[in-house]
PDB file of N, CA and C in Angstrom:
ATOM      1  N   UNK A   1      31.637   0.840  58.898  1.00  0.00           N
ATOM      2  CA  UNK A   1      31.135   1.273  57.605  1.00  0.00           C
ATOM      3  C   UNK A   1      32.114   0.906  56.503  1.00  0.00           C
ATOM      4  N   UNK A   2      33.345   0.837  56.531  1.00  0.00           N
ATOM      5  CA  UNK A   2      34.430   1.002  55.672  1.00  0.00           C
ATOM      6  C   UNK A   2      34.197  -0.432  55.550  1.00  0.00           C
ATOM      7  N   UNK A   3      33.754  -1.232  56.603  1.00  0.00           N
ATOM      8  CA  UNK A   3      34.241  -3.019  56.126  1.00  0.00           C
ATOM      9  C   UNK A   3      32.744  -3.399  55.289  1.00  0.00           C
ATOM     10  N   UNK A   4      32.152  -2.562  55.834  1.00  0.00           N
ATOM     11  CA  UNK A   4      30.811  -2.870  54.617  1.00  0.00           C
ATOM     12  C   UNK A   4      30.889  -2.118  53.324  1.00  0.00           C
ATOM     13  N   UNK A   5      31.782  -1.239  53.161  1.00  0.00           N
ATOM     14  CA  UNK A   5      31.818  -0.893  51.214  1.00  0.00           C
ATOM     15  C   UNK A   5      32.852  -1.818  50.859  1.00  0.00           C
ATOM     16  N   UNK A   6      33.952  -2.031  51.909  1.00  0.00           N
ATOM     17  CA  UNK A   6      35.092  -3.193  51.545  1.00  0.00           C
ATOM     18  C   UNK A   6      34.589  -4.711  50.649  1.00  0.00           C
ATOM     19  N   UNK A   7      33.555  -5.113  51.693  1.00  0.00           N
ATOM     20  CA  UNK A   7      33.089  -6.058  51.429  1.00  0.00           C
ATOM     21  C   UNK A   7      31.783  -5.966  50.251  1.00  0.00           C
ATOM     22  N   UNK A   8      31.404  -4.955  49.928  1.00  0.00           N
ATOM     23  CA  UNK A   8      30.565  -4.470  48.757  1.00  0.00           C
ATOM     24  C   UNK A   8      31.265  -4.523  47.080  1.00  0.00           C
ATOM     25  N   UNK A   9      32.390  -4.386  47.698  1.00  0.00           N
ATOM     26  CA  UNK A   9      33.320  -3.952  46.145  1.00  0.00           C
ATOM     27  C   UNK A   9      34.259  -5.455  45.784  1.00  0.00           C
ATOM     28  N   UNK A  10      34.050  -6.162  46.915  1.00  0.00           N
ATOM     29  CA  UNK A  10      35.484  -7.026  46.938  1.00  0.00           C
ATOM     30  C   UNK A  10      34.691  -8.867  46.730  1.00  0.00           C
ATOM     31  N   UNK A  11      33.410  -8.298  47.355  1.00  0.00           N
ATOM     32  CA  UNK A  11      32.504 -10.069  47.208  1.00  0.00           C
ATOM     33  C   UNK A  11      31.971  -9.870  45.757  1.00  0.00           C
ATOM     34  N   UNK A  12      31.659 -11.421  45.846  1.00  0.00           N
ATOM     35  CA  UNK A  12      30.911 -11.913  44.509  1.00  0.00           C
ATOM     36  C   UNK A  12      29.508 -11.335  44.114  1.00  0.00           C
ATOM     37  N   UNK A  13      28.807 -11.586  44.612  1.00  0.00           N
ATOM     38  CA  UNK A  13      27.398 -10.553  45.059  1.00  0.00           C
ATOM     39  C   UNK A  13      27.531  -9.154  45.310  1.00  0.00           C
ATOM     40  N   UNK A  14      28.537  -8.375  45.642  1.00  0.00           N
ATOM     41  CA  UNK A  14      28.779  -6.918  45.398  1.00  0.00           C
ATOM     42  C   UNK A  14      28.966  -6.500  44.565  1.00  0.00           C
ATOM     43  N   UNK A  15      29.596  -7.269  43.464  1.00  0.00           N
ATOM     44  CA  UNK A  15      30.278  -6.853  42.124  1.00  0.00           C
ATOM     45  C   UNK A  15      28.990  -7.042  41.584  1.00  0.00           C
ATOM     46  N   UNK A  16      28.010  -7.436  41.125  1.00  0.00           N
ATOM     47  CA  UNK A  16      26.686  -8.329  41.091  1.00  0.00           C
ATOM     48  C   UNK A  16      25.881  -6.887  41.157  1.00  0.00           C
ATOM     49  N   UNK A  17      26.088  -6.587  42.145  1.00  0.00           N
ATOM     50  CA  UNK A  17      24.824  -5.192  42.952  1.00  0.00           C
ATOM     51  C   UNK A  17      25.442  -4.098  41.944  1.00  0.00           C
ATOM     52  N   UNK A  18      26.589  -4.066  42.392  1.00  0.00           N
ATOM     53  CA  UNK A  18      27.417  -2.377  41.816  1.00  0.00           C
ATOM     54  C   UNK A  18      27.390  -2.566  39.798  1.00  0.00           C
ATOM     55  N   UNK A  19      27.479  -3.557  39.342  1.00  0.00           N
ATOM     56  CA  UNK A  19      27.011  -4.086  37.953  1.00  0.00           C
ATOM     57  C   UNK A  19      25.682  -3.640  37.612  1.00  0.00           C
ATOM     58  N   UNK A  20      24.415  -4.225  38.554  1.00  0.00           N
ATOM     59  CA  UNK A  20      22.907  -4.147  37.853  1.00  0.00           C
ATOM     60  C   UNK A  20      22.570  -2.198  38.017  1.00  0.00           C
ATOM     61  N   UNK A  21      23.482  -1.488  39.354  1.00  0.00           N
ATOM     62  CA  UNK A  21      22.897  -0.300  39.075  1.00  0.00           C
ATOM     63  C   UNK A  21      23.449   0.603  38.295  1.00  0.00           C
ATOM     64  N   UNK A  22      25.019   0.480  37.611  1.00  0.00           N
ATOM     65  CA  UNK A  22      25.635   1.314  37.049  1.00  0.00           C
ATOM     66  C   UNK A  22      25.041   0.986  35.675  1.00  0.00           C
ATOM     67  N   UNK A  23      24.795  -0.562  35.423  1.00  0.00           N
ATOM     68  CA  UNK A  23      23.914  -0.660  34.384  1.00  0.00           C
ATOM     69  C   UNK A  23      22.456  -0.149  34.154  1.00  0.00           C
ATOM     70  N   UNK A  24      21.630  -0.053  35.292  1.00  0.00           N
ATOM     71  CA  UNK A  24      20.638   0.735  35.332  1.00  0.00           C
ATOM     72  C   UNK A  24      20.870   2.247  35.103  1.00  0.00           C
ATOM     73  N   UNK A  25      21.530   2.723  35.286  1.00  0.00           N
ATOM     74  CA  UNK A  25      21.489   3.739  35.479  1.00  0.00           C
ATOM     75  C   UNK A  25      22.025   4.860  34.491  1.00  0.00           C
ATOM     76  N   UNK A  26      22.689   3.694  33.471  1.00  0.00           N
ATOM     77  CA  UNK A  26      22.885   3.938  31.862  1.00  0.00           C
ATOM     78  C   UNK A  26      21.646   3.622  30.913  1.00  0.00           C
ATOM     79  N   UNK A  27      21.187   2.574  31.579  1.00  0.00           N
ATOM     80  CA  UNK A  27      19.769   2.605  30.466  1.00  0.00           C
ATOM     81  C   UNK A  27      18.756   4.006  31.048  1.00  0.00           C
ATOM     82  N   UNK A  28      18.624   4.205  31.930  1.00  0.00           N
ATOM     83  CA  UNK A  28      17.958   5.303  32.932  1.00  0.00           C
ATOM     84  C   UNK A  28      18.396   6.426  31.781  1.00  0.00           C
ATOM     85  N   UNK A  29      19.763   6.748  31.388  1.00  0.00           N
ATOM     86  CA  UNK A  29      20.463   8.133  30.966  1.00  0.00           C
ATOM     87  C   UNK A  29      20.100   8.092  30.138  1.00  0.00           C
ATOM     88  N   UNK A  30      20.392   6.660  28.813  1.00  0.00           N
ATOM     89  CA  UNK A  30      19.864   6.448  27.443  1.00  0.00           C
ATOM     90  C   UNK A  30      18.359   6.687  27.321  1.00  0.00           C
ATOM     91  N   UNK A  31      17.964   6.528  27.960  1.00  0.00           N
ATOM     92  CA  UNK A  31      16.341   6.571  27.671  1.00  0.00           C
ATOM     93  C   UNK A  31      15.367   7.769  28.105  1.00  0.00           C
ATOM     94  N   UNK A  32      16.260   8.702  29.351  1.00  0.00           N
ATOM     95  CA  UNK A  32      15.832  10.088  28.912  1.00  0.00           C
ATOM     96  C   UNK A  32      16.288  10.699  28.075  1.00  0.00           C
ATOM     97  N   UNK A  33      17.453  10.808  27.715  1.00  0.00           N
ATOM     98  CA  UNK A  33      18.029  11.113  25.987  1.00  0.00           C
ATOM     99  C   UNK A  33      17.518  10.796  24.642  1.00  0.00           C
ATOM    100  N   UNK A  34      17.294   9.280  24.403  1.00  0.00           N
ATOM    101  CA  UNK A  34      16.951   9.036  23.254  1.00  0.00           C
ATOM    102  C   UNK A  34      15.789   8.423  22.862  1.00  0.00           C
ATOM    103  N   UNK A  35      14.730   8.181  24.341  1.00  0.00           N
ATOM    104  CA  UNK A  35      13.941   7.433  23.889  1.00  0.00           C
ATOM    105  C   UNK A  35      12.631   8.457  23.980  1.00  0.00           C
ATOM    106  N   UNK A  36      10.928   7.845  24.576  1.00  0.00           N
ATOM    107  CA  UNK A  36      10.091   8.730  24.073  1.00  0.00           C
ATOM    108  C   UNK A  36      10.001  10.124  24.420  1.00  0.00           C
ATOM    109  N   UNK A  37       9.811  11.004  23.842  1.00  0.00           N
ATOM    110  CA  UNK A  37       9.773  12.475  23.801  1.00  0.00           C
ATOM    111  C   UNK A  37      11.023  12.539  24.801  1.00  0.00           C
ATOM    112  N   UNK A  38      12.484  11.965  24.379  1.00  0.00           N
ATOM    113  CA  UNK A  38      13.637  12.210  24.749  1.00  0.00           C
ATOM    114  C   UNK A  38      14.322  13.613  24.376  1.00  0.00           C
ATOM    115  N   UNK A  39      15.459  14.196  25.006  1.00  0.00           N
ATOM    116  CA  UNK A  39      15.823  15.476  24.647  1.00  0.00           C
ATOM    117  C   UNK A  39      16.813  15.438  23.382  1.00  0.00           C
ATOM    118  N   UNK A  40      16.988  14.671  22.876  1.00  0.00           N
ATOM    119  CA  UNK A  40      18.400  14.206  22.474  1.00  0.00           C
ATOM    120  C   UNK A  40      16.989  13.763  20.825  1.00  0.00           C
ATOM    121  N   UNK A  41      16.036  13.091  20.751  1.00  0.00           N
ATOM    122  CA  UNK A  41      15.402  12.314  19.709  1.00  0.00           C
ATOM    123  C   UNK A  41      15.428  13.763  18.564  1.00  0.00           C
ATOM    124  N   UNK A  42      15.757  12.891  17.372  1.00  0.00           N
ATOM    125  CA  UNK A  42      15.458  13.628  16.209  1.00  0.00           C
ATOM    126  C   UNK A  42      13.946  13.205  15.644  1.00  0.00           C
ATOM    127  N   UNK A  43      13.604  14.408  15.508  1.00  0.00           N
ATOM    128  CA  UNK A  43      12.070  14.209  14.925  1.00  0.00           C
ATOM    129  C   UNK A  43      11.997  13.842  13.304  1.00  0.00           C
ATOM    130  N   UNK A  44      12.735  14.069  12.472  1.00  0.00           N
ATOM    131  CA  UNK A  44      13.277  13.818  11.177  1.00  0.00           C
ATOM    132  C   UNK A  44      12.687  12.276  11.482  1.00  0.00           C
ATOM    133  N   UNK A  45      13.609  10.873  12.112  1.00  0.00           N
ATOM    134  CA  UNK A  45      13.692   9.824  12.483  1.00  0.00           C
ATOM    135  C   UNK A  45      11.964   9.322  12.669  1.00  0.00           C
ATOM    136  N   UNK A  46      11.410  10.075  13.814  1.00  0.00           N
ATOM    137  CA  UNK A  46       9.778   9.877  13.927  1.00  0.00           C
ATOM    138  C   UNK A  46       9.063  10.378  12.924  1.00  0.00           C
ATOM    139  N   UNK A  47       8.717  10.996  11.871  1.00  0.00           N
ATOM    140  CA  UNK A  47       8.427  11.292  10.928  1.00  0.00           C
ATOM    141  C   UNK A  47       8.928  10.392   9.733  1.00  0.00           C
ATOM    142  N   UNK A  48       9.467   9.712   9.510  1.00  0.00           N
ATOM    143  CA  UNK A  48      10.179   8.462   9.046  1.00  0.00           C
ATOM    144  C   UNK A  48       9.317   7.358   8.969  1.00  0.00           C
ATOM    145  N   UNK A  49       9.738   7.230  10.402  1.00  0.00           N
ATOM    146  CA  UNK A  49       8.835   5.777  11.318  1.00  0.00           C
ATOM    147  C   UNK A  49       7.849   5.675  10.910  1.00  0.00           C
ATOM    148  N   UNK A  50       7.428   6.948  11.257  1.00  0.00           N
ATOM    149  CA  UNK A  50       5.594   7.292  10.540  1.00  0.00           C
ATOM    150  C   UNK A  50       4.940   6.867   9.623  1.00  0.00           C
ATOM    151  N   UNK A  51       5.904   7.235   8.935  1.00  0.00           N
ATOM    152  CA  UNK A  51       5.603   6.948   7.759  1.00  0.00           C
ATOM    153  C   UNK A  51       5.738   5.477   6.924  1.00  0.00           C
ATOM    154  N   UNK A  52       6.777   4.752   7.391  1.00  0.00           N
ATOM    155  CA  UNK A  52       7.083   3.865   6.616  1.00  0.00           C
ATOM    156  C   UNK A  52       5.958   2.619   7.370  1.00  0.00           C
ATOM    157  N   UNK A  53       5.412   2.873   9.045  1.00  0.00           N
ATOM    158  CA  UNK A  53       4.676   2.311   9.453  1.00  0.00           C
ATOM    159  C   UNK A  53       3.272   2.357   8.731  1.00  0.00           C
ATOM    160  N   UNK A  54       2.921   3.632   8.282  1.00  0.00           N
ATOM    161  CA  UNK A  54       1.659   3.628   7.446  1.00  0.00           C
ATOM    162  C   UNK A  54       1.468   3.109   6.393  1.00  0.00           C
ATOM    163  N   UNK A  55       2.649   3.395   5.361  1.00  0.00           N
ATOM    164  CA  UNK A  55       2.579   2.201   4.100  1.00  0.00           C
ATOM    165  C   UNK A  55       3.053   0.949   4.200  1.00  0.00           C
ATOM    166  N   UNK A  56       3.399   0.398   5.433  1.00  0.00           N
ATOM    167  CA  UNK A  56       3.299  -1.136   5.919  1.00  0.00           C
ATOM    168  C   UNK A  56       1.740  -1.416   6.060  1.00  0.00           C
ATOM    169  N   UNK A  57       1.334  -0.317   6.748  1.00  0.00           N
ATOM    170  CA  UNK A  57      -0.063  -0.677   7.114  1.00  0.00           C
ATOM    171  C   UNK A  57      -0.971  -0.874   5.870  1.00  0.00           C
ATOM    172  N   UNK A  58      -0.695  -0.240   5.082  1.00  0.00           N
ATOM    173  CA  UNK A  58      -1.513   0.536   3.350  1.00  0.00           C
ATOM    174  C   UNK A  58      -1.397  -1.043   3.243  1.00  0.00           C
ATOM    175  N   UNK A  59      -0.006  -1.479   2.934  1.00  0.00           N
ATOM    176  CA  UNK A  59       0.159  -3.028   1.929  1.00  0.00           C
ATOM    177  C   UNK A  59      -0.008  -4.067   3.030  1.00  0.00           C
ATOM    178  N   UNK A  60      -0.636  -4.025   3.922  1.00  0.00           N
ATOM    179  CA  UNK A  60      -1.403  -5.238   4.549  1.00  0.00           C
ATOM    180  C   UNK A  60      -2.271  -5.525   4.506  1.00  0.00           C
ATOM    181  N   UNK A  61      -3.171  -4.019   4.446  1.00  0.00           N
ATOM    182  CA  UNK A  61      -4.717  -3.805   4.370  1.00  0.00           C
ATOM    183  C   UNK A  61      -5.095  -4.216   2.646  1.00  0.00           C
ATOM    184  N   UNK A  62      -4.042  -3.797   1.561  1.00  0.00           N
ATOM    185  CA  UNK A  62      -4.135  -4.365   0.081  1.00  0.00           C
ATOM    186  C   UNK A  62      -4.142  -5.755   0.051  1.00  0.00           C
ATOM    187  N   UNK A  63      -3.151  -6.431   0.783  1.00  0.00           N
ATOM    188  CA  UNK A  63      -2.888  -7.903   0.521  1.00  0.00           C
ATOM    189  C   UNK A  63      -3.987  -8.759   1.393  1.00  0.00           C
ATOM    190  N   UNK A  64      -4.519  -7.795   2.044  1.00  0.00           N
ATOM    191  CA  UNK A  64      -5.671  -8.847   3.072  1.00  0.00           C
ATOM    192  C   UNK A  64      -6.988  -8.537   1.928  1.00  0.00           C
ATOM    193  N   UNK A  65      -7.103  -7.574   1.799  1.00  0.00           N
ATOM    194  CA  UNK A  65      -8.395  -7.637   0.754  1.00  0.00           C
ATOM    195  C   UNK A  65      -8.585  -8.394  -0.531  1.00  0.00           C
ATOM    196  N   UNK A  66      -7.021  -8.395  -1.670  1.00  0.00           N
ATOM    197  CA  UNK A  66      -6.719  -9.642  -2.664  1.00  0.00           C
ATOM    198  C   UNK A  66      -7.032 -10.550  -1.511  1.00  0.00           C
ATOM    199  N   UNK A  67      -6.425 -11.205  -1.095  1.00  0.00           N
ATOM    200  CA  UNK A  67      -6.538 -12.596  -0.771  1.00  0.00           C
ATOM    201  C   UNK A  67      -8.201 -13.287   0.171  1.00  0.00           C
ATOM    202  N   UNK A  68      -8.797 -11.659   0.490  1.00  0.00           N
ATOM    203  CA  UNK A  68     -10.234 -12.149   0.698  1.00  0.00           C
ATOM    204  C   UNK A  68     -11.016 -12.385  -0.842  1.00  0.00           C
ATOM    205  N   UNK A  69     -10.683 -11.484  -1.753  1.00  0.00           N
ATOM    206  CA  UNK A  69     -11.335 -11.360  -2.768  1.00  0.00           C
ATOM    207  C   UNK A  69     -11.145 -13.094  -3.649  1.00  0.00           C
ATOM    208  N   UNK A  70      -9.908 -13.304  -3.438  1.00  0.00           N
ATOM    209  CA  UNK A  70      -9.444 -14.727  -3.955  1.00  0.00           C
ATOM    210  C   UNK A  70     -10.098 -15.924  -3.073  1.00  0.00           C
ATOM    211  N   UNK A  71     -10.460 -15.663  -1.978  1.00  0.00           N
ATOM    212  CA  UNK A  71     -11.640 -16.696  -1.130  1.00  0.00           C
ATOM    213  C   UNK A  71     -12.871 -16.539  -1.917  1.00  0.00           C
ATOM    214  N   UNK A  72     -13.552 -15.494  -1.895  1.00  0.00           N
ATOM    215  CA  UNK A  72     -14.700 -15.185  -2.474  1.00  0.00           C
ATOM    216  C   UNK A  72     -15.127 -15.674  -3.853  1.00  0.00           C
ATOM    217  N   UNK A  73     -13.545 -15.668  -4.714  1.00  0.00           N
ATOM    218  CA  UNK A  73     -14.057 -16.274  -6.082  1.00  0.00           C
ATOM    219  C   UNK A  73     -13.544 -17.766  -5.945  1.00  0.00           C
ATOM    220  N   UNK A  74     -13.053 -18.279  -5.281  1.00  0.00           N
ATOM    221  CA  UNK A  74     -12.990 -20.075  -4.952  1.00  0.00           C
ATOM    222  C   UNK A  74     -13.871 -20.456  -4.738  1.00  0.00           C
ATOM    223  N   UNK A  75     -14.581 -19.895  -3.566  1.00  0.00           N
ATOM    224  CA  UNK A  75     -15.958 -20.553  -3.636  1.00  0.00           C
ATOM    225  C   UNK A  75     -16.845 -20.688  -4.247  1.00  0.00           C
ATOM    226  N   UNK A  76     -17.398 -19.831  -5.330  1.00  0.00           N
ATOM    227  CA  UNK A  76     -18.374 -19.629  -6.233  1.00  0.00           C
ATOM    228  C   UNK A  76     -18.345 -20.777  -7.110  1.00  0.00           C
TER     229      UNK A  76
END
């Protein structure tokens, strides 16, 4: 057993393995903490988002309607 963690910690491909899960396993921590309905998320931040996503949405839905309205009178 000992020559198989030896050889886990000490090869090229072990360092490789013991890398992708300690790294997993920080995104794993980060993301029950901070990500959706995380314990750690400030709602201030989503209420934000919210918002600034809706008046993105407002001035897309404005600029798509000018620029239909500006088709409409080219053609005429």
């Amino acid at each position: 057993m000992s020559d198989i963690l030896e050889s886990l910690f000490t090869g090229t491909f072990g360092g490789v393995i013991i890398m992708t899960l300690v790294s997993a396993a920080v995104i794993f921590f980060l993301r029950v903490l901070y990500g959706p309905r995380g314990v750690l998320r400030d709602p201030k931040w989503d209420e934000s988002n919210r918002r600034i996503r809706r008046q993105e949405a407002e001035e897309r839905e404005r600029r798509l309607k000018e620029w239909q309205e500006r088709g409409e009178r080219d053609e005429h």
